[in-house]
N, C-alpha and C. Protein backbone atom coordinates (compact mmCIF):
# COMPACT_ATOMS: atom_id res chain seq x y z
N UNK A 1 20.64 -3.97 22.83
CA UNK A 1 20.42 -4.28 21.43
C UNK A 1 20.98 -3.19 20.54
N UNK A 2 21.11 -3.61 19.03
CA UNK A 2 21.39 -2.36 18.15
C UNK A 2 20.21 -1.44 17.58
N UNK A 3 19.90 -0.69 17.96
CA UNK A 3 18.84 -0.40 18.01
C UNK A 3 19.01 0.55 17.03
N UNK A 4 19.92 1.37 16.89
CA UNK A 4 20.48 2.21 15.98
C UNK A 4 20.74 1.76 13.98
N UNK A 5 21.42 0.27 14.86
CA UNK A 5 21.62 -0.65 13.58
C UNK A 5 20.41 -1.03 12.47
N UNK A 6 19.27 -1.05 13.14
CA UNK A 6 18.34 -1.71 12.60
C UNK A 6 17.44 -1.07 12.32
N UNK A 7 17.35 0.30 12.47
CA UNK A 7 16.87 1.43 11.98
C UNK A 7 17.32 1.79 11.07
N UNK A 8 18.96 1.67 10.81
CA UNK A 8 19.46 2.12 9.51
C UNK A 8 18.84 0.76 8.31
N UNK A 9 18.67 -0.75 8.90
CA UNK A 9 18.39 -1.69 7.87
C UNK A 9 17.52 -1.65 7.78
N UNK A 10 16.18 -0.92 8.37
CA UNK A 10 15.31 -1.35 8.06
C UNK A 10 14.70 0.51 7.06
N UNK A 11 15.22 1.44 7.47
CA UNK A 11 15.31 2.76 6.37
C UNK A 11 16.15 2.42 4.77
N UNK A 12 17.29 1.29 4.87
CA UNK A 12 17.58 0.80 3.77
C UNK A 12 16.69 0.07 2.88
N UNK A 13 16.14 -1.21 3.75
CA UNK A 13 15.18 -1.72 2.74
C UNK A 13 14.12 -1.37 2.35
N UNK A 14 12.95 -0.62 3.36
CA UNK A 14 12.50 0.40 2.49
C UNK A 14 12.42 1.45 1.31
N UNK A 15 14.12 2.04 1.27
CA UNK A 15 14.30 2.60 0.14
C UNK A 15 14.82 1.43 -0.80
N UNK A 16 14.97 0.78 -0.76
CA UNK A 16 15.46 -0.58 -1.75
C UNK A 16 14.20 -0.73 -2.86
N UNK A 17 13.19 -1.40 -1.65
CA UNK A 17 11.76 -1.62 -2.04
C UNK A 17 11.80 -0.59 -3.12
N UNK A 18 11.16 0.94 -2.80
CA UNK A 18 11.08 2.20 -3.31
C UNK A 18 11.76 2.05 -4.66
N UNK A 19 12.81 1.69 -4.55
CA UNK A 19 13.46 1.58 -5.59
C UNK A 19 13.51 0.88 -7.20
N UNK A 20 13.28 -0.31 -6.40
CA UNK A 20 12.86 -1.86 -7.08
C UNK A 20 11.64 -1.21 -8.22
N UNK A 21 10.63 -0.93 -7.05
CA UNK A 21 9.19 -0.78 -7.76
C UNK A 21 9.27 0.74 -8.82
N UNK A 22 10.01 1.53 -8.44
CA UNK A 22 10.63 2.93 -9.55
C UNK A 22 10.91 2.78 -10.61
N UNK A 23 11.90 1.82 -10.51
CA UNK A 23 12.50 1.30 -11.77
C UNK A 23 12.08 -0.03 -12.43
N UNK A 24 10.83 -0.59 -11.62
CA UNK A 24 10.25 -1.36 -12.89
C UNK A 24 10.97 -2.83 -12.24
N UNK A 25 11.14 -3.20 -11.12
CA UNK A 25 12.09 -4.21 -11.39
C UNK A 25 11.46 -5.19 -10.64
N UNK A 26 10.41 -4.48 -9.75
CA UNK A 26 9.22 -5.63 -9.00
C UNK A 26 8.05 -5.09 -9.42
N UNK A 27 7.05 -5.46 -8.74
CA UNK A 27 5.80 -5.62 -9.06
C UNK A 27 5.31 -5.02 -7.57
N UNK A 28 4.67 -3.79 -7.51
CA UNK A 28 3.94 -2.90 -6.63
C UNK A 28 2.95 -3.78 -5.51
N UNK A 29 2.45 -4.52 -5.92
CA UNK A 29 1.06 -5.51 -5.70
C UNK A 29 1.90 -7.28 -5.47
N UNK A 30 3.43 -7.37 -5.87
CA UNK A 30 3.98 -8.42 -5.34
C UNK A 30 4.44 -8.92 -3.88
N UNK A 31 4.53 -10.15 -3.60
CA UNK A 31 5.02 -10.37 -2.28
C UNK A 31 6.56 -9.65 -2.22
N UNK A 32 7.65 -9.84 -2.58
CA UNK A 32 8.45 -9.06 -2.53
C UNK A 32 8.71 -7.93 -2.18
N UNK A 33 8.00 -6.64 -2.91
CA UNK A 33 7.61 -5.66 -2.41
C UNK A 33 7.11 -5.59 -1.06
N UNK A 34 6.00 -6.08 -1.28
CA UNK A 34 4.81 -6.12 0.11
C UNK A 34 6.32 -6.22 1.91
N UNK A 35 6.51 -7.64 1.47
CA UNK A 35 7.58 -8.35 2.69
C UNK A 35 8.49 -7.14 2.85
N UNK A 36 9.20 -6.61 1.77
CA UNK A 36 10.17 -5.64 2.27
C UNK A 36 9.76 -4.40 2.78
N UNK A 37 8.48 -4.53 2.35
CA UNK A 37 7.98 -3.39 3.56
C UNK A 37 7.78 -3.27 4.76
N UNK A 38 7.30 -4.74 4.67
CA UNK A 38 6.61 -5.31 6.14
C UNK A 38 8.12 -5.65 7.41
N UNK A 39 9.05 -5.59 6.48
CA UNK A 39 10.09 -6.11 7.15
C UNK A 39 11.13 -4.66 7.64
N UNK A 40 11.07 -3.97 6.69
CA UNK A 40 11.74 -2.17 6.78
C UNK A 40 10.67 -1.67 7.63
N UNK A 41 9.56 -1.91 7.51
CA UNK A 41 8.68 -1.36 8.73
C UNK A 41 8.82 -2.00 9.99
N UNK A 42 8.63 -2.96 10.29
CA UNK A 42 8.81 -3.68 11.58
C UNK A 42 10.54 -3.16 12.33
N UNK A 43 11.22 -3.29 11.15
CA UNK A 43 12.68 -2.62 11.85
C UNK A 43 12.54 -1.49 12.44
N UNK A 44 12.12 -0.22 11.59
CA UNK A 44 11.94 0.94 12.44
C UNK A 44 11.26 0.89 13.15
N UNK A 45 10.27 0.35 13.20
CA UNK A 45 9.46 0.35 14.64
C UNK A 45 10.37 0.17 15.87
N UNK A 46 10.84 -0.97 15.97
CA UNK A 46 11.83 -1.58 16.68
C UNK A 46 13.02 -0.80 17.11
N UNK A 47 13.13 -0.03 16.01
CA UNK A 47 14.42 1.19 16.60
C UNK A 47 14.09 2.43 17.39
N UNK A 48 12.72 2.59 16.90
CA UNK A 48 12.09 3.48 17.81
C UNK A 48 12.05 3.21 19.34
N UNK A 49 11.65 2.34 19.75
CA UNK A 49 10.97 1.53 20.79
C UNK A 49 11.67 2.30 22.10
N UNK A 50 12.93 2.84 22.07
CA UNK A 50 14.24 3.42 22.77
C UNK A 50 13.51 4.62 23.14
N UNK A 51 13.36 5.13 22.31
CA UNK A 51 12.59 6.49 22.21
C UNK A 51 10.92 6.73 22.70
N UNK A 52 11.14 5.81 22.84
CA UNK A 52 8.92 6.00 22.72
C UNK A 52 8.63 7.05 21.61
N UNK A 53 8.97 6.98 20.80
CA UNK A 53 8.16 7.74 19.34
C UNK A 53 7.09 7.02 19.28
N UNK A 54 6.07 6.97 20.10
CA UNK A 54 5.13 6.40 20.02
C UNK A 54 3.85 6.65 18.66
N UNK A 55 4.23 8.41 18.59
CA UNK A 55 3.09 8.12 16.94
C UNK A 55 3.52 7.85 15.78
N UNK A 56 5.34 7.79 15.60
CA UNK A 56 6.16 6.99 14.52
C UNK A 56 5.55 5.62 14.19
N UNK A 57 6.02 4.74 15.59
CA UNK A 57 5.98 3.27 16.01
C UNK A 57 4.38 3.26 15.33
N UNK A 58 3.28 3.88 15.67
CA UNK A 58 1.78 3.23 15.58
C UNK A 58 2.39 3.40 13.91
N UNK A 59 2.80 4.54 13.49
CA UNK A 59 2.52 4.48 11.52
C UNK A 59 3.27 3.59 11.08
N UNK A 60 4.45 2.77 12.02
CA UNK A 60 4.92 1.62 11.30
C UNK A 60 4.12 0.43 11.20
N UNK A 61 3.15 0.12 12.98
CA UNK A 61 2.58 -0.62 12.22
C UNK A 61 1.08 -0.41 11.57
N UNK A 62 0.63 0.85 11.50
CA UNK A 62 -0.18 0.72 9.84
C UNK A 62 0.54 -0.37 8.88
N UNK A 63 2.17 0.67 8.47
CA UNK A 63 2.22 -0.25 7.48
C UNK A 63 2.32 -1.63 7.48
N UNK A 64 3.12 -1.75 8.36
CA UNK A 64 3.13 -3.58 8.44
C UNK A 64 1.69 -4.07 8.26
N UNK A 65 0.73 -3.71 9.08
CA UNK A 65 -0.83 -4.23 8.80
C UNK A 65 -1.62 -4.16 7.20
N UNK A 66 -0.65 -2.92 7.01
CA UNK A 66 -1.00 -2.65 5.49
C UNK A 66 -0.49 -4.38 4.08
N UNK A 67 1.00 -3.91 4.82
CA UNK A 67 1.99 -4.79 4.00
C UNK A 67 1.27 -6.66 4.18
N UNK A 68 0.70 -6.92 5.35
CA UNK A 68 0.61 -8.21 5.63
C UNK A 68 -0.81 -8.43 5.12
N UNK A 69 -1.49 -7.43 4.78
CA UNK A 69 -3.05 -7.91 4.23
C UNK A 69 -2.99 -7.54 2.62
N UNK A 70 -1.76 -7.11 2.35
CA UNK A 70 -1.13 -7.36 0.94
C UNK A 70 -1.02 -8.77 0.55
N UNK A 71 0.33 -9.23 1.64
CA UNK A 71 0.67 -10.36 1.25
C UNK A 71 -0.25 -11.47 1.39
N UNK A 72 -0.91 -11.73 2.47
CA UNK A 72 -2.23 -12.43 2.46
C UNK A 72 -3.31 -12.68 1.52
N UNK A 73 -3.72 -11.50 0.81
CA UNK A 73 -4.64 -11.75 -0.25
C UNK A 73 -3.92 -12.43 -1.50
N UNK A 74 -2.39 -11.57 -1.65
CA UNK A 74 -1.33 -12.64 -2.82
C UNK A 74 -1.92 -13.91 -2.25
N UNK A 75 -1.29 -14.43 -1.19
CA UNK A 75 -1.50 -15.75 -0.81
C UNK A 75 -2.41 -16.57 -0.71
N UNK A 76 -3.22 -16.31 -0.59
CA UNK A 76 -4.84 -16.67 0.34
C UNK A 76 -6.01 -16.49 -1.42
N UNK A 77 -5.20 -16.09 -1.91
CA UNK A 77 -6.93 -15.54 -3.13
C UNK A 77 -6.64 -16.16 -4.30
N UNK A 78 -7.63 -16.68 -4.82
CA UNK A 78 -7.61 -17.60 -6.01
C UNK A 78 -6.87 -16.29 -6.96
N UNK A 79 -5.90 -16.53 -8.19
CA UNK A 79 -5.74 -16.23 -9.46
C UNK A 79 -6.84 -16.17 -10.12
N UNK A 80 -7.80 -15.62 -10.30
CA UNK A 80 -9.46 -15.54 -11.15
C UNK A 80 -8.82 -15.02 -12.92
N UNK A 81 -7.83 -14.46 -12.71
CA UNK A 81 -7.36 -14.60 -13.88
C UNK A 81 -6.78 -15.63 -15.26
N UNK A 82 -7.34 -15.56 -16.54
CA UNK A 82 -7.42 -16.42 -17.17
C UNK A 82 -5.91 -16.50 -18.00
């Protein structure tokens, strides 16, 4: 596999994300955000895997667990807002 490859895409979209939300251009608390995390995280994990960076890999998936109970509550929770 590219294992190399997908470490660099998934360190890209992370800083993308980073970016987006810096400059105002997403929403911190949006699915967008959230996914490109969940998705730049799951990559590095995955690039690790070669390596056994095994206490990298566990903090990627914090985040992914982080990122997916983001997107879930977006999804899953009434708008209570009027």
């Amino acid at each position: 596999m590219f294992f190399t490859e997908i470490g660099w895409f998934g360190m890209v979209t992370l800083l993308v994300a980073y970016g987006l939300v810096a400059n105002k251009r997403v929403d911190s608390t949006g699915l967008r955000y959230n996914a490109m995390n969940v998705v730049g995280a799951a990559a590095i994990a995955y690039s690790l895997i070669p390596l056994q960076a095994w206490p990298t890999i566990a903090l990627e998936a914090c985040f992914i667990l982080i990122g997916l109970h983001a997107i879930s509550r977006k999804v899953f929770t009434k708008n209570t807002a009027s």
